[in-house]
PDB file of N, CA and C in Angstrom:
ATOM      1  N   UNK A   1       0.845  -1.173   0.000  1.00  0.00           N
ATOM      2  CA  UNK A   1       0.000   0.000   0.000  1.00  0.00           C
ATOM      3  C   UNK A   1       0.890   1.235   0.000  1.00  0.00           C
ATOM      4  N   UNK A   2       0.492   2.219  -1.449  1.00  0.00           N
ATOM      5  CA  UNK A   2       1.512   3.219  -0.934  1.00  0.00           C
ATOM      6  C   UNK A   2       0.713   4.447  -0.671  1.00  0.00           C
ATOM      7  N   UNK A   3       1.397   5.226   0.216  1.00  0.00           N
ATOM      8  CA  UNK A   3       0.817   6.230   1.069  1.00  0.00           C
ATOM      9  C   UNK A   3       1.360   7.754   0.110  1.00  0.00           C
ATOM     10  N   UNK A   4       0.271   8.933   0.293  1.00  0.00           N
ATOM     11  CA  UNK A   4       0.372   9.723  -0.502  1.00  0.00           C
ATOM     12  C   UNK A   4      -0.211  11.191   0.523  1.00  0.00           C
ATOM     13  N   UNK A   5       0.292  12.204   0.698  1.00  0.00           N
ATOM     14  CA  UNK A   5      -0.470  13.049   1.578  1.00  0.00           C
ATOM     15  C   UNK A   5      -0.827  14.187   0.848  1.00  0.00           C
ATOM     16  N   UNK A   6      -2.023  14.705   0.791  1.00  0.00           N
ATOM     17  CA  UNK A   6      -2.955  15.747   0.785  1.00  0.00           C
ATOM     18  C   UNK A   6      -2.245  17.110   0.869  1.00  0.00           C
ATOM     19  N   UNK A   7      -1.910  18.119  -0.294  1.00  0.00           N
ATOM     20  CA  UNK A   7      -1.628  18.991  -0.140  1.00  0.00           C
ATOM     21  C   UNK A   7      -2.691  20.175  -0.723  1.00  0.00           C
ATOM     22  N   UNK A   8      -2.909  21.229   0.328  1.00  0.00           N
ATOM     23  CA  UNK A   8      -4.332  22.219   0.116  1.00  0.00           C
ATOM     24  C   UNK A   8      -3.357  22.939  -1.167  1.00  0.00           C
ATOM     25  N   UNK A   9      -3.438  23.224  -1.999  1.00  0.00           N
ATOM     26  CA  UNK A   9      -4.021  24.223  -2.826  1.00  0.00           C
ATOM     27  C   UNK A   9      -4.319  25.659  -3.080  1.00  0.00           C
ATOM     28  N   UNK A  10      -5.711  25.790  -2.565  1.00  0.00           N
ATOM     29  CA  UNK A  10      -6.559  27.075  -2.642  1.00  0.00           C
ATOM     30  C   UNK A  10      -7.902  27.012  -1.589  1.00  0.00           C
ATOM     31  N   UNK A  11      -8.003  27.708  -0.473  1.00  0.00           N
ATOM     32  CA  UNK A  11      -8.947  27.345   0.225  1.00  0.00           C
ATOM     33  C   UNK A  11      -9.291  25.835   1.187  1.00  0.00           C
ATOM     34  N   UNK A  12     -10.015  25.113   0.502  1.00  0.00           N
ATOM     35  CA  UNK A  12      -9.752  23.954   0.728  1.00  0.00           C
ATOM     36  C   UNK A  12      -9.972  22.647  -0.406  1.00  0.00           C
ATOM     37  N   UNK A  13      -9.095  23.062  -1.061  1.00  0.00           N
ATOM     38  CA  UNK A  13      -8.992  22.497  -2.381  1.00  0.00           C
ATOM     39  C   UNK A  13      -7.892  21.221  -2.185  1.00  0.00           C
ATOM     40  N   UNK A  14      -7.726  20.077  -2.551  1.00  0.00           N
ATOM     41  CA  UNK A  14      -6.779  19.381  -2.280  1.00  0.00           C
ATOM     42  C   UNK A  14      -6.293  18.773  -3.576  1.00  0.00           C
ATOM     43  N   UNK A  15      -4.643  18.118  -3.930  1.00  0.00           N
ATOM     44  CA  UNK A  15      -4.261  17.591  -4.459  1.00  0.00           C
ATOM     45  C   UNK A  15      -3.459  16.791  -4.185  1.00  0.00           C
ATOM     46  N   UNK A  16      -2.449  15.727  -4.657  1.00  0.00           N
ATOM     47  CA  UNK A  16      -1.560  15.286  -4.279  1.00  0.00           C
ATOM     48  C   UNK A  16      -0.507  15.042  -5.288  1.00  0.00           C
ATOM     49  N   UNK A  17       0.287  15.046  -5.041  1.00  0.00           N
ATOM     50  CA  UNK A  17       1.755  15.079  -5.207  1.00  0.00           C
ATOM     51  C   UNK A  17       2.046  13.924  -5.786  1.00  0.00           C
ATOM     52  N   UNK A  18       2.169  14.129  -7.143  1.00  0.00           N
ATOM     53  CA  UNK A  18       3.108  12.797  -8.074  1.00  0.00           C
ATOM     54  C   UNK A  18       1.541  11.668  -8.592  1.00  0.00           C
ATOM     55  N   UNK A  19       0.716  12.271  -7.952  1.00  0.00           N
ATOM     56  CA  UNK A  19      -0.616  11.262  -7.842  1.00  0.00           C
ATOM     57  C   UNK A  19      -1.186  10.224  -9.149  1.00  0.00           C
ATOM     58  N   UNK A  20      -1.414  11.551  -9.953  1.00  0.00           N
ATOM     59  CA  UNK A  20      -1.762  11.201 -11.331  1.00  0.00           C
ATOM     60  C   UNK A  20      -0.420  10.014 -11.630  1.00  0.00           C
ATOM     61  N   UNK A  21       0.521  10.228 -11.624  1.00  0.00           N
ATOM     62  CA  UNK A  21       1.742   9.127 -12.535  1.00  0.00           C
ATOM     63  C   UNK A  21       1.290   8.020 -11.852  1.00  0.00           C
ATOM     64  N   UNK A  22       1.109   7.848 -10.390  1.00  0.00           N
ATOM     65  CA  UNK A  22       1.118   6.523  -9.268  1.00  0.00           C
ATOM     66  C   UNK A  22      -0.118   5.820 -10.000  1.00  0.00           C
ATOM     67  N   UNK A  23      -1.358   6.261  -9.954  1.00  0.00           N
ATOM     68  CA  UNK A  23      -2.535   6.404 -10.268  1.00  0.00           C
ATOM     69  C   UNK A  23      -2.296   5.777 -11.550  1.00  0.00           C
ATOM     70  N   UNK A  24      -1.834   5.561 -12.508  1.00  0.00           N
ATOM     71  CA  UNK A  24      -2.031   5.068 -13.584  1.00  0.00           C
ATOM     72  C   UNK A  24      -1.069   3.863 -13.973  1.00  0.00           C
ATOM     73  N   UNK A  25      -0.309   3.530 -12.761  1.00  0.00           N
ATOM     74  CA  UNK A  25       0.858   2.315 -12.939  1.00  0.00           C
ATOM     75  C   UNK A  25       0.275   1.116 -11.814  1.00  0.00           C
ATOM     76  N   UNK A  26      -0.890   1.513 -11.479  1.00  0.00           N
ATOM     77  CA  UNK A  26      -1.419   0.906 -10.139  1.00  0.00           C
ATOM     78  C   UNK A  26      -1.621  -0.504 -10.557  1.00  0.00           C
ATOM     79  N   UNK A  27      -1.349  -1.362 -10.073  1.00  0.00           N
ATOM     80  CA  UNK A  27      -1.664  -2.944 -10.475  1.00  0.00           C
ATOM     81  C   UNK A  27      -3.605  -3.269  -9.931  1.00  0.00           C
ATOM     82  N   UNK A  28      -3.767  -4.136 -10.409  1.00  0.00           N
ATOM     83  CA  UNK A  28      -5.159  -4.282  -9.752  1.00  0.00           C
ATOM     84  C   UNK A  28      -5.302  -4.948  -8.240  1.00  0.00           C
ATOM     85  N   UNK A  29      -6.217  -4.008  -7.536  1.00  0.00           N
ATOM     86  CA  UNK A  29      -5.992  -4.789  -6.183  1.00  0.00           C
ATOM     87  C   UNK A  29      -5.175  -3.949  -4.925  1.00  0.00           C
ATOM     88  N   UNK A  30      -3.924  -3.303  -6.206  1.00  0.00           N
ATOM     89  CA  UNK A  30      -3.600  -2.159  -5.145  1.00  0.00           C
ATOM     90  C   UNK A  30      -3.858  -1.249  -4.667  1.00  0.00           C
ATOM     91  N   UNK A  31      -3.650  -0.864  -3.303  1.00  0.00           N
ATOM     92  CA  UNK A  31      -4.152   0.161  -3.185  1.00  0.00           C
ATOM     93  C   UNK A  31      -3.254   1.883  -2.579  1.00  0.00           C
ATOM     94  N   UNK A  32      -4.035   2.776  -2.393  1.00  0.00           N
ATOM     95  CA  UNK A  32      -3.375   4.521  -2.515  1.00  0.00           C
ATOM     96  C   UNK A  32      -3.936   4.748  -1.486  1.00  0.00           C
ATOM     97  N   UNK A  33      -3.411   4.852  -0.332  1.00  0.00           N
ATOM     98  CA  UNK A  33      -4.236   5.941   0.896  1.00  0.00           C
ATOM     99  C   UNK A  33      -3.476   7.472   0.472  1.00  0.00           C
ATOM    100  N   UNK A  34      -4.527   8.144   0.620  1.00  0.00           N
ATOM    101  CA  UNK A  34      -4.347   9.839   0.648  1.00  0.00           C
ATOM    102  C   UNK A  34      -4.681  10.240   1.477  1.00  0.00           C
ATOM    103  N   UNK A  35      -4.397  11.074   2.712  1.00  0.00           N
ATOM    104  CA  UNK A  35      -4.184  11.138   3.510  1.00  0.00           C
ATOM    105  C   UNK A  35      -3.627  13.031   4.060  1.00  0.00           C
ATOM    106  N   UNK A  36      -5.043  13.738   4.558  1.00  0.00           N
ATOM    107  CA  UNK A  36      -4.963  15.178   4.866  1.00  0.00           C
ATOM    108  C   UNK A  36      -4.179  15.042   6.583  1.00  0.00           C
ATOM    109  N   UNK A  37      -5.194  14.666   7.285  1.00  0.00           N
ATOM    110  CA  UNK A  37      -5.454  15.041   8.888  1.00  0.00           C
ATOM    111  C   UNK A  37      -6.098  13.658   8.645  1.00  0.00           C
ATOM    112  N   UNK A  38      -6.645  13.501   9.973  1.00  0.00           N
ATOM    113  CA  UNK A  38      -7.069  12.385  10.850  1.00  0.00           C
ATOM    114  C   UNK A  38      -8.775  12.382  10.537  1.00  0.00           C
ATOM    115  N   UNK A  39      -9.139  13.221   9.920  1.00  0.00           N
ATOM    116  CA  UNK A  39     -10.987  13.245   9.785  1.00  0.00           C
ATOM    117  C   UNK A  39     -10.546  12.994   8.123  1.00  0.00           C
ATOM    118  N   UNK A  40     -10.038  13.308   7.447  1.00  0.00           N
ATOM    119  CA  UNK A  40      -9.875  13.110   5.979  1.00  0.00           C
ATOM    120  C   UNK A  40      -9.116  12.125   4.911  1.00  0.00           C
ATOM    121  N   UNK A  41      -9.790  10.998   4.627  1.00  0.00           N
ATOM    122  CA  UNK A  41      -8.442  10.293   3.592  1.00  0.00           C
ATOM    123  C   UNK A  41      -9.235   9.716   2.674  1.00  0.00           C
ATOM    124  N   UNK A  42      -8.696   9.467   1.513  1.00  0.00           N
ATOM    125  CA  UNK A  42      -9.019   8.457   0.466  1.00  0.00           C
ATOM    126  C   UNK A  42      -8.179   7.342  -0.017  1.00  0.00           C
ATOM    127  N   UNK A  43      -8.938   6.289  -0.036  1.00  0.00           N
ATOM    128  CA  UNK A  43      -8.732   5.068  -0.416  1.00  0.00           C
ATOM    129  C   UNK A  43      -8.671   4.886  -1.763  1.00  0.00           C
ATOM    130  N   UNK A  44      -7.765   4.798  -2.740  1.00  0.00           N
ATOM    131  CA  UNK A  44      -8.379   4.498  -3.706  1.00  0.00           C
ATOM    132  C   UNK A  44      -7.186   3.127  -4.387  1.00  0.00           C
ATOM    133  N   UNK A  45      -8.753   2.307  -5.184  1.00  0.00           N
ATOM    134  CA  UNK A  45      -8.263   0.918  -5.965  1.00  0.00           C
ATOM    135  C   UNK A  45      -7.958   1.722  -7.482  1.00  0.00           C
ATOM    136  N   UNK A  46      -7.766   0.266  -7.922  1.00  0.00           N
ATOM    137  CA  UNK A  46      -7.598   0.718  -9.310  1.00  0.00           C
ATOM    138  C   UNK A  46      -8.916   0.186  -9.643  1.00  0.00           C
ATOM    139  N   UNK A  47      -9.635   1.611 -10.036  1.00  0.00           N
ATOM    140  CA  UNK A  47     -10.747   1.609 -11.290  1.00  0.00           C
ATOM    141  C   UNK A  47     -12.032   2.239  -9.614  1.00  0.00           C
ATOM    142  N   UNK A  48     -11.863   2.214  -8.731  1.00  0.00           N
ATOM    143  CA  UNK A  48     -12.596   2.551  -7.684  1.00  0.00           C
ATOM    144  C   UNK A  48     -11.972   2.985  -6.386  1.00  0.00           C
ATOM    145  N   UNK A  49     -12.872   3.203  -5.201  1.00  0.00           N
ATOM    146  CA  UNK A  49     -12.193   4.388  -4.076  1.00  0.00           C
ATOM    147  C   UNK A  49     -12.639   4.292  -2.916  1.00  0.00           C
ATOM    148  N   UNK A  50     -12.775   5.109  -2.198  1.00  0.00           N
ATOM    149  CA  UNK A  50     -13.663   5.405  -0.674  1.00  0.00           C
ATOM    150  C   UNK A  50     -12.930   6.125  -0.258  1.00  0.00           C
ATOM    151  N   UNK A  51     -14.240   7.097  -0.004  1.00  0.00           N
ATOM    152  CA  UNK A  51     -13.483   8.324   0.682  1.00  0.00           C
ATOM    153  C   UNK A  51     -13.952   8.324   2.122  1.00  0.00           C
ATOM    154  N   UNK A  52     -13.042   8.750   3.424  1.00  0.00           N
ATOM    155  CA  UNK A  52     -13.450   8.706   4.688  1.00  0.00           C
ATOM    156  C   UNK A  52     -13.132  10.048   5.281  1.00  0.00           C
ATOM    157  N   UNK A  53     -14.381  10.329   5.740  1.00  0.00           N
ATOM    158  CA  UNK A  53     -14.940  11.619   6.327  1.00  0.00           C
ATOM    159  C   UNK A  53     -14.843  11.590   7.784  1.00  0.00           C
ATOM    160  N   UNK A  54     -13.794  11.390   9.208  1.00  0.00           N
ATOM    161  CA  UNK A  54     -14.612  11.144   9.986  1.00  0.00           C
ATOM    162  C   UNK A  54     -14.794   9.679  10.216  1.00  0.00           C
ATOM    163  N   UNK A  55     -16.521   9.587  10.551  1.00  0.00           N
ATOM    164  CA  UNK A  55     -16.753   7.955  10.282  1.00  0.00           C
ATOM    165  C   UNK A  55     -17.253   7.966   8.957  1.00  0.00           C
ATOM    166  N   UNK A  56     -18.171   8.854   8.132  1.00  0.00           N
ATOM    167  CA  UNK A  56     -18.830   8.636   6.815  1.00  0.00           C
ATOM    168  C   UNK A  56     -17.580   7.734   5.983  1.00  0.00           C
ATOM    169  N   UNK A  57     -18.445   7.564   5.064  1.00  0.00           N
ATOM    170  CA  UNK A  57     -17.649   6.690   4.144  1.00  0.00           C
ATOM    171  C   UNK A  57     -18.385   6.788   2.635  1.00  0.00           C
ATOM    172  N   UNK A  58     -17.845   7.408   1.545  1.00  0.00           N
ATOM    173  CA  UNK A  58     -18.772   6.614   0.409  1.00  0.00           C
ATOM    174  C   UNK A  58     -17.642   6.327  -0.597  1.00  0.00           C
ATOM    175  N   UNK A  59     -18.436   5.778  -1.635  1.00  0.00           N
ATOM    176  CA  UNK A  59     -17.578   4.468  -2.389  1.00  0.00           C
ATOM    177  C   UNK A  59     -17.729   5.826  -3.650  1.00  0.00           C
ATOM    178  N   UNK A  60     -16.812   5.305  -4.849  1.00  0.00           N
ATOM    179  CA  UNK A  60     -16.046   6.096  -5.855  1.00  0.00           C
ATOM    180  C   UNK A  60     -15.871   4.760  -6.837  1.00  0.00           C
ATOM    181  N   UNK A  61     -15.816   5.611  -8.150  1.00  0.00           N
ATOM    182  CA  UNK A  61     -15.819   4.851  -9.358  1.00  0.00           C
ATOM    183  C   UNK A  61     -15.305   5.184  -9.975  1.00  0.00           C
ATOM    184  N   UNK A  62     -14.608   4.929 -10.973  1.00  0.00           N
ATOM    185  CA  UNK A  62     -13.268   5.631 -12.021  1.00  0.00           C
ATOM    186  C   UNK A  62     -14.218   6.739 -12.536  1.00  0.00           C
ATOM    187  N   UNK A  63     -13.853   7.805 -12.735  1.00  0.00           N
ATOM    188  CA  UNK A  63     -14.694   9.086 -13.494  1.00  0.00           C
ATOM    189  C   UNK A  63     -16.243   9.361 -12.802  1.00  0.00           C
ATOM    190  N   UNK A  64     -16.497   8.843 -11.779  1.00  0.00           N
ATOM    191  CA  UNK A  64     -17.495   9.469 -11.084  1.00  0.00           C
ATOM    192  C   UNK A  64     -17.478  10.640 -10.292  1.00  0.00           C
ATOM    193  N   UNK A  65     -18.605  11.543  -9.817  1.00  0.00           N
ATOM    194  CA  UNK A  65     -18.507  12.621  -9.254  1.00  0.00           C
ATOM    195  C   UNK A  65     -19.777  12.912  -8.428  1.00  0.00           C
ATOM    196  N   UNK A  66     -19.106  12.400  -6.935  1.00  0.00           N
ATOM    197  CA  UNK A  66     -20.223  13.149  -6.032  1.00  0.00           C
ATOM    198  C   UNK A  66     -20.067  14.221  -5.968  1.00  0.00           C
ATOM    199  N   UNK A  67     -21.667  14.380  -5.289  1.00  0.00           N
ATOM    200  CA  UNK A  67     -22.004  15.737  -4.664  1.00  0.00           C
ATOM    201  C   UNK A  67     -22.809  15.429  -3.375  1.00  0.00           C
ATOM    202  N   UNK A  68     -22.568  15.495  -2.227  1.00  0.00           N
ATOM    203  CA  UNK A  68     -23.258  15.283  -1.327  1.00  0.00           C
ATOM    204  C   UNK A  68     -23.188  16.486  -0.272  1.00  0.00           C
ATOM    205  N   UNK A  69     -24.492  16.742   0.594  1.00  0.00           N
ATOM    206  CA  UNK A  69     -25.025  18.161   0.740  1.00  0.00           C
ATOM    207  C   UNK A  69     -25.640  17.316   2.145  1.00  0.00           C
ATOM    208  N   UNK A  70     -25.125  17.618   3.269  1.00  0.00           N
ATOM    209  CA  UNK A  70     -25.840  17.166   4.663  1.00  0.00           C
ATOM    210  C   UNK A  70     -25.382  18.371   5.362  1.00  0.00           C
ATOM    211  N   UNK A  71     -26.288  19.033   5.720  1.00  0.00           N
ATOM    212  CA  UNK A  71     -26.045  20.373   6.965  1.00  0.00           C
ATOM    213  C   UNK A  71     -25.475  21.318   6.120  1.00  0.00           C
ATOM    214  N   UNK A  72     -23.846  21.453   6.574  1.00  0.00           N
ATOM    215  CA  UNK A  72     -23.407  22.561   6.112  1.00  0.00           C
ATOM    216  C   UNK A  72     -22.171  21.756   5.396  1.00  0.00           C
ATOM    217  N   UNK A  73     -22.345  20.737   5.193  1.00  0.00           N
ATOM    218  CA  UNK A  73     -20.715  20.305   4.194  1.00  0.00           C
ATOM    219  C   UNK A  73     -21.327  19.638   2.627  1.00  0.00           C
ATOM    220  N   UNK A  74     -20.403  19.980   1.887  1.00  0.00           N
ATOM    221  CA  UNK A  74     -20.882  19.631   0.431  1.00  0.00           C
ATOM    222  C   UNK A  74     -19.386  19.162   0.262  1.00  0.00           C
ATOM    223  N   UNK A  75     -19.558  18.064  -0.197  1.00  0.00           N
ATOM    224  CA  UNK A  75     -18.408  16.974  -1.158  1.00  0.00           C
ATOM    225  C   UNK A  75     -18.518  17.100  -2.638  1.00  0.00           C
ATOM    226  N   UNK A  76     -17.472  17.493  -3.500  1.00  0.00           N
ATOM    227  CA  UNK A  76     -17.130  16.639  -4.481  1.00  0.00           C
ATOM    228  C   UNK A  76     -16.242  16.339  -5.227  1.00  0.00           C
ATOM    229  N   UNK A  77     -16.124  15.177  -5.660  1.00  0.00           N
ATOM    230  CA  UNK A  77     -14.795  14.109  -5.618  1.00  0.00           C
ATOM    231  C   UNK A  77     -15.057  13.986  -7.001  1.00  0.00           C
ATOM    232  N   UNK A  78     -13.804  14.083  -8.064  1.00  0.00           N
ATOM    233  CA  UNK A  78     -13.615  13.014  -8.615  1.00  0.00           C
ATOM    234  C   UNK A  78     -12.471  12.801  -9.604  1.00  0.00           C
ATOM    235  N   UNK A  79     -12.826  11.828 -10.246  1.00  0.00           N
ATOM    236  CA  UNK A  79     -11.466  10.743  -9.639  1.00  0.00           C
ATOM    237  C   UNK A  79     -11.426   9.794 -11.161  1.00  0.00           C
ATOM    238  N   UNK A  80     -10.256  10.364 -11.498  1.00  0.00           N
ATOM    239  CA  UNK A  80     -10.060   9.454 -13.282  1.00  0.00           C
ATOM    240  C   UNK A  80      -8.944   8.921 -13.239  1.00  0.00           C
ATOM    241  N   UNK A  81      -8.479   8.299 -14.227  1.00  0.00           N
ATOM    242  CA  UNK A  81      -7.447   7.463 -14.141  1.00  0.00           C
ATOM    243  C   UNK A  81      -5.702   8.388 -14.231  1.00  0.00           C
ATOM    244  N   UNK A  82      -6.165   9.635 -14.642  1.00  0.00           N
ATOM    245  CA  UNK A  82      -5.719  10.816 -14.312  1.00  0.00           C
ATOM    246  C   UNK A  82      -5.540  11.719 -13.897  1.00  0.00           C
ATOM    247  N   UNK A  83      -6.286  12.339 -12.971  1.00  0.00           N
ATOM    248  CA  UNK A  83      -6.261  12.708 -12.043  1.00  0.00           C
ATOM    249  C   UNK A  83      -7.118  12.955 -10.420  1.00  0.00           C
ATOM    250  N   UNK A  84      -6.514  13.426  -9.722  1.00  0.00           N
ATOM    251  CA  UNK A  84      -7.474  13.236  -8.190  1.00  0.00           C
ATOM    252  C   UNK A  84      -7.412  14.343  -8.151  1.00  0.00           C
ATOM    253  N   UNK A  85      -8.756  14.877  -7.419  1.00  0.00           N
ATOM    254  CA  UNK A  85      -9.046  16.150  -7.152  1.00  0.00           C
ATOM    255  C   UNK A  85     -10.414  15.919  -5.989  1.00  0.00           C
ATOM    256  N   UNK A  86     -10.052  16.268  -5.279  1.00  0.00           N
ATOM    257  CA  UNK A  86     -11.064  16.899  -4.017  1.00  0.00           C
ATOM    258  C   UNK A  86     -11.176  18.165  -3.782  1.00  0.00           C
ATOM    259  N   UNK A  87     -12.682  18.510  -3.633  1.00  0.00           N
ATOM    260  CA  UNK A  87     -13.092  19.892  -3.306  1.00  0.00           C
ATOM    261  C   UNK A  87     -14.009  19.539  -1.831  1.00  0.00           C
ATOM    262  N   UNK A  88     -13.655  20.095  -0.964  1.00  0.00           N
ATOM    263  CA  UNK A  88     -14.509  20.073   0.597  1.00  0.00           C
ATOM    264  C   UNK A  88     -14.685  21.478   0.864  1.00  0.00           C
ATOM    265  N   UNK A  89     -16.021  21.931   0.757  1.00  0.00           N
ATOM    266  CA  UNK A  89     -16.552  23.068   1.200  1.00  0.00           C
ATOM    267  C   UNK A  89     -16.580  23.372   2.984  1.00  0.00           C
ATOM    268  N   UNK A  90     -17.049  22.887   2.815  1.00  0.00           N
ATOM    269  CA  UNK A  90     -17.338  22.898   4.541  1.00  0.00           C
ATOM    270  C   UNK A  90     -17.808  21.567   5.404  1.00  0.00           C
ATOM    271  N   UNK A  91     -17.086  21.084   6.460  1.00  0.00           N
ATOM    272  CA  UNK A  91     -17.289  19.864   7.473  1.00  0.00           C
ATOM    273  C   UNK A  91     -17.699  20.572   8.307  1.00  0.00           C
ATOM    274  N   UNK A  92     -19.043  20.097   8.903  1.00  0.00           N
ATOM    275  CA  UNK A  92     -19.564  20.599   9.861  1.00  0.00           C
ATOM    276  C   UNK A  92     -18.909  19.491  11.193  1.00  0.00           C
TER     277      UNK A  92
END
């Protein structure tokens, strides 16, 4: 498992470092923790993901894009075989 950490950006914009190249040499099965702080990381397989909020958790698909809206935090993720990009508005 190789480990990758979360660098902000703009606001709270995140990327990571070298990601995209790792991300596309990935064998199947392996896996990428990304990794902000202790409430924030993503998991991701090859071709799928999970992102962990905290305790939340939701699952990710090559080129999918949530949007999820509870209280005051809005997620959205997504996630190609080229690149990672997280946007977190606000964690309540």
């Amino acid at each position: 498992m190789k480990y990758q950490e979360l660098i902000s950006i703009k606001n709270d914009m995140f990327i990571s470092k070298n990601a995209a190249d790792m991300i596309m040499y990935m064998k199947p099965g392996e896996k990428m923790v990304f990794k902000k702080n202790q409430e924030l990381s993503l998991i991701v397989h090859k071709g799928e993901g999970e992102l962990s909020i905290g305790k939340r958790r939701v699952k990710l698909k090559e080129k999918s894009t949530i949007i999820s809206k509870e209280s005051t935090e809005k997620i959205i993720v997504a996630l190609t075989s080229m690149l990672l990009f997280i946007h977190i508005e606000a964690i309540a």
